[in-house]
N, C-alpha and C. Protein backbone atom coordinates (compact mmCIF):
# COMPACT_ATOMS: atom_id res chain seq x y z
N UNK A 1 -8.86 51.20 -37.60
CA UNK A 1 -9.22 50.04 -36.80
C UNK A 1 -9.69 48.91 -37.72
N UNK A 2 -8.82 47.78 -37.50
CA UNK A 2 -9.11 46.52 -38.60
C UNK A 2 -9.98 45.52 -38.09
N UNK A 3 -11.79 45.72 -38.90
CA UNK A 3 -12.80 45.27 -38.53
C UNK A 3 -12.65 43.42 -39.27
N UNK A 4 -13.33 42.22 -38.13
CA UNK A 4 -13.24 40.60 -38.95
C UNK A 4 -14.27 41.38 -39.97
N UNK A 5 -14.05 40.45 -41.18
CA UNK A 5 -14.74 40.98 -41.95
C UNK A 5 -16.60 40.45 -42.07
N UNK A 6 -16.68 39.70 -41.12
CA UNK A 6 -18.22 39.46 -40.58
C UNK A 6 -18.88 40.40 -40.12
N UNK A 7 -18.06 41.61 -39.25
CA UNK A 7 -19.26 42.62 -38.56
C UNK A 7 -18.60 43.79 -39.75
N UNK A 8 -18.47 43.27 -40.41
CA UNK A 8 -18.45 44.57 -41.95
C UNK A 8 -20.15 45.04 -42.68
N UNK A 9 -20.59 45.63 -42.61
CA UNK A 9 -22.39 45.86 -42.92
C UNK A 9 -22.14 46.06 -44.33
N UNK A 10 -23.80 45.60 -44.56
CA UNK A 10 -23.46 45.59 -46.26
C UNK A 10 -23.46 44.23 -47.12
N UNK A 11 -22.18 43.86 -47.52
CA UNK A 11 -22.17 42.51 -48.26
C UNK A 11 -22.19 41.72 -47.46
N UNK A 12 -21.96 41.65 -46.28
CA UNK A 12 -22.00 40.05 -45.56
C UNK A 12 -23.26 40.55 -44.36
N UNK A 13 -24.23 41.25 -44.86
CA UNK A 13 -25.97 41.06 -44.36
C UNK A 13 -26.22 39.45 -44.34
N UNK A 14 -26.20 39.07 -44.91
CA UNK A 14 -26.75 37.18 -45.01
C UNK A 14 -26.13 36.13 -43.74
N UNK A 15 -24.86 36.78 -43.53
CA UNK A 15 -24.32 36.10 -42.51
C UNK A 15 -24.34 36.44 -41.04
N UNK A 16 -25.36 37.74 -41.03
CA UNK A 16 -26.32 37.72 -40.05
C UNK A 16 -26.91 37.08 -39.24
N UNK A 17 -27.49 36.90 -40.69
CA UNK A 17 -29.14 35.99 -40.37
C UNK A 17 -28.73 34.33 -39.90
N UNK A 18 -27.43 33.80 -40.79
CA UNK A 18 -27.11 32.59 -40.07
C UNK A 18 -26.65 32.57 -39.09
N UNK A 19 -25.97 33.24 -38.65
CA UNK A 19 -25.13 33.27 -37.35
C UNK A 19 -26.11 32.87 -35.78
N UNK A 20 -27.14 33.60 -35.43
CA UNK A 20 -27.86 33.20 -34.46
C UNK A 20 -28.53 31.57 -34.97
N UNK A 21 -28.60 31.37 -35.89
CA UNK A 21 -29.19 29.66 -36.23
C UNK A 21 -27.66 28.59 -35.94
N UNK A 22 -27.22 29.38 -36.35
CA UNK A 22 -25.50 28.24 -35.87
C UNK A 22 -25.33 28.04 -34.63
N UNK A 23 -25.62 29.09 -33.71
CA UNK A 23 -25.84 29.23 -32.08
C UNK A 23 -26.59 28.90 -31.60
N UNK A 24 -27.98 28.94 -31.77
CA UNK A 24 -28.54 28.04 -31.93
C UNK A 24 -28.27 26.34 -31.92
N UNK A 25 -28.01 26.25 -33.00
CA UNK A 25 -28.06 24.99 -33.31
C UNK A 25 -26.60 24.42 -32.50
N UNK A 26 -25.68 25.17 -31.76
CA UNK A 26 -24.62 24.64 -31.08
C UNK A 26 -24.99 24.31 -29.60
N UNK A 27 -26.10 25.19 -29.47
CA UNK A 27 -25.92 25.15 -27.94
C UNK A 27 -27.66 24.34 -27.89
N UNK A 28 -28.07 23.67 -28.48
CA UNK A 28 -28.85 22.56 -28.58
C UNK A 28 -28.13 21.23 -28.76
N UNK A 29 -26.95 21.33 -29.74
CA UNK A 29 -26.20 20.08 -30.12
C UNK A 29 -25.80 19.82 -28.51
N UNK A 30 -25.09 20.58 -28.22
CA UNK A 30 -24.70 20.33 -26.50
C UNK A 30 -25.50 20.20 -25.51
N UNK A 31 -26.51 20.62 -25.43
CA UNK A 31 -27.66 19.92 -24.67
C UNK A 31 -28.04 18.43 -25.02
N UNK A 32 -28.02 18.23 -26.38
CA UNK A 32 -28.70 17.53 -26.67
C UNK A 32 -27.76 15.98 -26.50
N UNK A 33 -26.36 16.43 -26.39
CA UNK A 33 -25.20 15.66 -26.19
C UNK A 33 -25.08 15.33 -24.47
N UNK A 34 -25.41 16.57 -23.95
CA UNK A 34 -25.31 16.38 -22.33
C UNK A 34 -26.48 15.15 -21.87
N UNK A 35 -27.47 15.11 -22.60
CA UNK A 35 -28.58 14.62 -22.22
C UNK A 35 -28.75 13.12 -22.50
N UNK A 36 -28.03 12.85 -23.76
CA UNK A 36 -27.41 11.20 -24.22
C UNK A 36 -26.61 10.67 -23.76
N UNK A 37 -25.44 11.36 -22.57
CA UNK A 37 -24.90 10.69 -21.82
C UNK A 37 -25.38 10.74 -20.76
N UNK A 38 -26.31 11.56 -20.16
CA UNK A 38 -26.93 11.20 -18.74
C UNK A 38 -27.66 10.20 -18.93
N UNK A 39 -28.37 9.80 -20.39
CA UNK A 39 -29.24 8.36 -20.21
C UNK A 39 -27.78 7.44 -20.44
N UNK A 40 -27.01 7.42 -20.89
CA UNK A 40 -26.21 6.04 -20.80
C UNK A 40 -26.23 5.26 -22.01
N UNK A 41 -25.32 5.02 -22.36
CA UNK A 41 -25.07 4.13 -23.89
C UNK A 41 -25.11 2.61 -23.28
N UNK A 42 -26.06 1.53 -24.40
CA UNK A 42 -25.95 0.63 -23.62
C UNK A 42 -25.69 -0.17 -24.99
């Protein structure tokens, strides 16, 4: 069974730890995008 090589354990431990901060930080960018067009560009 041919694993992405992200959920491979071991050498790519580090990309762990970023992964929930990227998600994070995506699903804030989109809030934070939803929320600049409900005030309106003027």
């Amino acid at each position: 069974m041919h694993l992405p090589t992200f959920l491979l354990p071991g050498t790519h431990r580090p990309l762990l730890g970023i992964a929930p901060l990227l998600v994070v930080f995506l699903l804030f960018q989109r809030q934070f995008v939803q929320s600049f067009q409900r005030a309106g560009i003027r």
